[in-house]
C-alpha atoms as a PDB file:
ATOM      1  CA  UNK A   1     -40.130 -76.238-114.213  1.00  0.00           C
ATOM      2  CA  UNK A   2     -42.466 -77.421-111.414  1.00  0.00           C
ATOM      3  CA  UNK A   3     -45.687 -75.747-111.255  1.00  0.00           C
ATOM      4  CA  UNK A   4     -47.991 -75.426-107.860  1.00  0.00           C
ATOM      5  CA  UNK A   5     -50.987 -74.448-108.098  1.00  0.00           C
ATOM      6  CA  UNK A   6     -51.724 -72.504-104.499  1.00  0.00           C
ATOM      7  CA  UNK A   7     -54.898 -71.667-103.324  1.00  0.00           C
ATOM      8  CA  UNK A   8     -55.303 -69.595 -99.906  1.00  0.00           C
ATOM      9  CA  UNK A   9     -58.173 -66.588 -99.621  1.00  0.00           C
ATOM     10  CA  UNK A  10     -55.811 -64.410 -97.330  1.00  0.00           C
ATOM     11  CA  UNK A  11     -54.043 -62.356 -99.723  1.00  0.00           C
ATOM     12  CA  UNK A  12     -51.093 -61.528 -97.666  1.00  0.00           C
ATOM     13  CA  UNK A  13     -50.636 -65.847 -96.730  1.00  0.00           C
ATOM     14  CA  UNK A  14     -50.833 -66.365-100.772  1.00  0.00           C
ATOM     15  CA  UNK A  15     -48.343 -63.905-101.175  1.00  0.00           C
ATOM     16  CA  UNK A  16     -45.641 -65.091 -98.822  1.00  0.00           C
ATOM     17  CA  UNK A  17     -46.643 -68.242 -99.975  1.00  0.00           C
ATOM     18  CA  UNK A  18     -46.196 -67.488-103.587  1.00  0.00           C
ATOM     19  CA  UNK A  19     -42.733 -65.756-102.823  1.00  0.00           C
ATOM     20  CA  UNK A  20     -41.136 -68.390-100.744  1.00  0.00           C
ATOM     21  CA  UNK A  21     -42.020 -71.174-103.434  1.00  0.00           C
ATOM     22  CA  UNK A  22     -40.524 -69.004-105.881  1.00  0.00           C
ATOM     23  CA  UNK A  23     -37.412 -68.251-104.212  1.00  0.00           C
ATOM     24  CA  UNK A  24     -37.574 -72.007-104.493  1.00  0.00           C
ATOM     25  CA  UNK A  25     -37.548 -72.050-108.044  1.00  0.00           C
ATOM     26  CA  UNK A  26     -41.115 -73.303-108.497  1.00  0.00           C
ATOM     27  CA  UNK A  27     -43.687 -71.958-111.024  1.00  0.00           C
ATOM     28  CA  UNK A  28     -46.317 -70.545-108.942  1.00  0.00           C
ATOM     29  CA  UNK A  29     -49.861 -69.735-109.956  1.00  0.00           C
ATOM     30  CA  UNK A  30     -52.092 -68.342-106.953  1.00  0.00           C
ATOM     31  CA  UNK A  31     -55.755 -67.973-106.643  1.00  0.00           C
ATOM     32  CA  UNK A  32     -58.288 -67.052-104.036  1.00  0.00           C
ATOM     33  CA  UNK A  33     -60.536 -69.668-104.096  1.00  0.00           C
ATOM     34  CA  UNK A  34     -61.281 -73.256-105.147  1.00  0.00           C
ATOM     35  CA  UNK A  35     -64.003 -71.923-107.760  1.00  0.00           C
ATOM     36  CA  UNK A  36     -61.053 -70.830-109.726  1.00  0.00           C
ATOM     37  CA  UNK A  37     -58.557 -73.546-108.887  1.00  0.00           C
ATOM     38  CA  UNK A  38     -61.529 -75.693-110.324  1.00  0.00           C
ATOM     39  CA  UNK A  39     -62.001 -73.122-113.669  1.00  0.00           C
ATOM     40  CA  UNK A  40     -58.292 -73.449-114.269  1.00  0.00           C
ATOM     41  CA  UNK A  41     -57.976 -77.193-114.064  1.00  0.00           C
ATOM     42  CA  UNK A  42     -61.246 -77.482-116.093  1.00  0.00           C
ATOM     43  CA  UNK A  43     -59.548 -75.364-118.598  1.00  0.00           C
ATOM     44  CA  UNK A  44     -56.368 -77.963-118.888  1.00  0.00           C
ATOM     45  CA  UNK A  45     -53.650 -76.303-117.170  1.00  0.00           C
ATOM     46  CA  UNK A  46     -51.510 -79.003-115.589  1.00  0.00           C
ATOM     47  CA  UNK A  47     -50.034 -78.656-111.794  1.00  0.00           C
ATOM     48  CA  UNK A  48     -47.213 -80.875-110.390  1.00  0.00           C
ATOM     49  CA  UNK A  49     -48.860 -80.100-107.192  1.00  0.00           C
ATOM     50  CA  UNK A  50     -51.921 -78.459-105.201  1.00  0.00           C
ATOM     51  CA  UNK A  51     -51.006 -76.544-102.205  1.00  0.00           C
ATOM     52  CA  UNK A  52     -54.387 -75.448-100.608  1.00  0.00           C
ATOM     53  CA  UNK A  53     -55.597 -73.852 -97.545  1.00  0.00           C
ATOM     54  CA  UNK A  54     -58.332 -76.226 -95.737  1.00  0.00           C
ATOM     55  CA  UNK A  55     -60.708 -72.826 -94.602  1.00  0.00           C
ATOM     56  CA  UNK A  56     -61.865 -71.434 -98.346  1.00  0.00           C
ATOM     57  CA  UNK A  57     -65.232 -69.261 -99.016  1.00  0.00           C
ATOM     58  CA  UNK A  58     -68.070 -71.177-100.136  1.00  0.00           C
ATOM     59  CA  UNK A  59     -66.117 -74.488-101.155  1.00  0.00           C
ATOM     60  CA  UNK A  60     -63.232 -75.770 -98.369  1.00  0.00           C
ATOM     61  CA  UNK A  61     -59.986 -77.489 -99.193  1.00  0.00           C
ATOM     62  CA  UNK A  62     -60.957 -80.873 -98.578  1.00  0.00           C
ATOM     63  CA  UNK A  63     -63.892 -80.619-100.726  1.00  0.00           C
ATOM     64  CA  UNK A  64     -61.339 -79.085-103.578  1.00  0.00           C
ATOM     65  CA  UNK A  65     -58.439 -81.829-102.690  1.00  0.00           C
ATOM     66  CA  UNK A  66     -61.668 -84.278-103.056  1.00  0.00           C
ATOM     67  CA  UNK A  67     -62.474 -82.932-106.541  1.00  0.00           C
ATOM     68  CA  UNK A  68     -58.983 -83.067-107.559  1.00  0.00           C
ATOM     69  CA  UNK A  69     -58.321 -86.379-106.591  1.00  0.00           C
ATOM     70  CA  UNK A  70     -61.168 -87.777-108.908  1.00  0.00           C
ATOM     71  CA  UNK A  71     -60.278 -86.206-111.711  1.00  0.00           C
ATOM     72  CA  UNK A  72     -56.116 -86.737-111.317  1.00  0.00           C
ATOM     73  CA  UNK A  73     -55.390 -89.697-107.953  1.00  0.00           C
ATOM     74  CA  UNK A  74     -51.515 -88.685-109.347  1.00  0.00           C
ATOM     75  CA  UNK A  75     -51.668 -85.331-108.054  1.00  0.00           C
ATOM     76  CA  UNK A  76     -49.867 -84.454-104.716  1.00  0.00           C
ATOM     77  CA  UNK A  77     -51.829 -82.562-102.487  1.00  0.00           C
ATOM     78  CA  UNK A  78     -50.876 -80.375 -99.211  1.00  0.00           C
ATOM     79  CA  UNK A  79     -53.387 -78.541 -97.177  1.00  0.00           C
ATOM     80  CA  UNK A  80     -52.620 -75.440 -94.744  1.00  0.00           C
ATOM     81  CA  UNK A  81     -54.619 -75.155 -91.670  1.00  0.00           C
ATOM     82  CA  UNK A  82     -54.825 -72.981 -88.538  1.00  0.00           C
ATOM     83  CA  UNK A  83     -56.990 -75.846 -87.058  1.00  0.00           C
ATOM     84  CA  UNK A  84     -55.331 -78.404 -85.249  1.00  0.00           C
ATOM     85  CA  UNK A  85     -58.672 -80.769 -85.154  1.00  0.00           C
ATOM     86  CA  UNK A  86     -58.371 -80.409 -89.074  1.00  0.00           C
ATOM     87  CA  UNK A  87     -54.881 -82.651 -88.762  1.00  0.00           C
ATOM     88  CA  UNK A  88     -57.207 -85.575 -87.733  1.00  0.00           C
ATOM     89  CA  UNK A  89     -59.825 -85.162 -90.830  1.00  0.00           C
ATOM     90  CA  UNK A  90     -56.652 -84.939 -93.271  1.00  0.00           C
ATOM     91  CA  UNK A  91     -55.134 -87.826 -91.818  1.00  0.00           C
ATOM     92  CA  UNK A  92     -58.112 -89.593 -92.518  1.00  0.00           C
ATOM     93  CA  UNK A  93     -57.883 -88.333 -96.314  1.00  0.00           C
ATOM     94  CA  UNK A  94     -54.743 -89.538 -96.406  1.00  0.00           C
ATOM     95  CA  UNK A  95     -53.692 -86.266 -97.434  1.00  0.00           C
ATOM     96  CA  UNK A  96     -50.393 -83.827 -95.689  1.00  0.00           C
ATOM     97  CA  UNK A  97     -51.156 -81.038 -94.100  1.00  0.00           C
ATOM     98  CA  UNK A  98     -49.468 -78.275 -92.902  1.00  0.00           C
ATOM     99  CA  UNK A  99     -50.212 -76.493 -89.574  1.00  0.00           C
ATOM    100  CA  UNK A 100     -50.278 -72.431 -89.451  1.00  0.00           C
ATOM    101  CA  UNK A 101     -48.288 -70.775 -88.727  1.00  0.00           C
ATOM    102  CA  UNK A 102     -45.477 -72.750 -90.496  1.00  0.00           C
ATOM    103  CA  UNK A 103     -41.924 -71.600 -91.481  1.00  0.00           C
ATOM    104  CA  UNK A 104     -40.346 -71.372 -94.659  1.00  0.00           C
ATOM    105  CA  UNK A 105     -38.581 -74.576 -93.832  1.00  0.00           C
ATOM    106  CA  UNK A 106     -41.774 -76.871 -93.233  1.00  0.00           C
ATOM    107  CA  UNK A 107     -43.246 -75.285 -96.406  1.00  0.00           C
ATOM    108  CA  UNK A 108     -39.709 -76.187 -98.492  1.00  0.00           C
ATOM    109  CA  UNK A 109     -39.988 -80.008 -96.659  1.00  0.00           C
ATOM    110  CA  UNK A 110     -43.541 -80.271 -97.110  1.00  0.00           C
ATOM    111  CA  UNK A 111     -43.658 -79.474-100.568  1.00  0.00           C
ATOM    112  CA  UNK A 112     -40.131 -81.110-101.526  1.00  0.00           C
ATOM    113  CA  UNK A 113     -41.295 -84.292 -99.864  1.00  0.00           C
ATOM    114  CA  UNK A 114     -45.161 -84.480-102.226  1.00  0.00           C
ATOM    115  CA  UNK A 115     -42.675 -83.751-105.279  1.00  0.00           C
ATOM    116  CA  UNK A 116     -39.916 -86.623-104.444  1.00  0.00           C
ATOM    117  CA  UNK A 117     -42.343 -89.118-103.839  1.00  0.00           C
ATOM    118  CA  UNK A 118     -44.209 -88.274-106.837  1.00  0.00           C
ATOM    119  CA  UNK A 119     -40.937 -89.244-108.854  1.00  0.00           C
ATOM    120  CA  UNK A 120     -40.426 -92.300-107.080  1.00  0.00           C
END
């Protein structure tokens, strides 16, 4: 089974996020911040993919796709923002993003398109 490892501080975004992924049939594991998306990768559990939102407490999502991507390039990464001038500084990062408020469908496509490629 696919597992995503999401990381959003709103607790009502994680949730719908969590439920819609695993309607999807994904293996979700949800946290509030990149402090313990770091403790849990530190600690060897594997993710087919890190779904984060770019506004976290204390460290942000492109500082945590930035720490990810040194320790595991392989790893597909999509951030969530509410910030349209973030699209610009992922682009950059050459990492996805996904613009709030987004439907279930651009989450499915977002996410199914990081997981395809990564097979390729």
């Amino acid at each position: 089974m696919t597992k995503i490892l999401l990381v959003e501080d709103h607790p009502m975004v994680r949730e719908l996020c969590s439920q819609q992924l695993e309607i999807l049939d994904y293996a979700v594991v949800a946290v509030a911040d990149a402090e313990a998306a770091q403790r849990l990768l530190m600690d060897g559990s594997t993710f087919d993919l890190l779904l984060t939102d770019r506004s976290l407490p204390e460290m942000d999502g492109f500082d945590l796709a930035h720490w990810v991507r040194e320790r595991n390039p392989d790893m597909p990464i999509l951030l969530m923002t509410g910030l349209a001038a973030a699209e610009r500084m992922a682009e950059a990062a050459n990492i996805p993003m996904l613009l709030k408020p987004f439907s279930f469908a651009e989450l499915e496509a977002g996410v199914e398109e990081l997981l395809t490629e990564e097979l390729v």
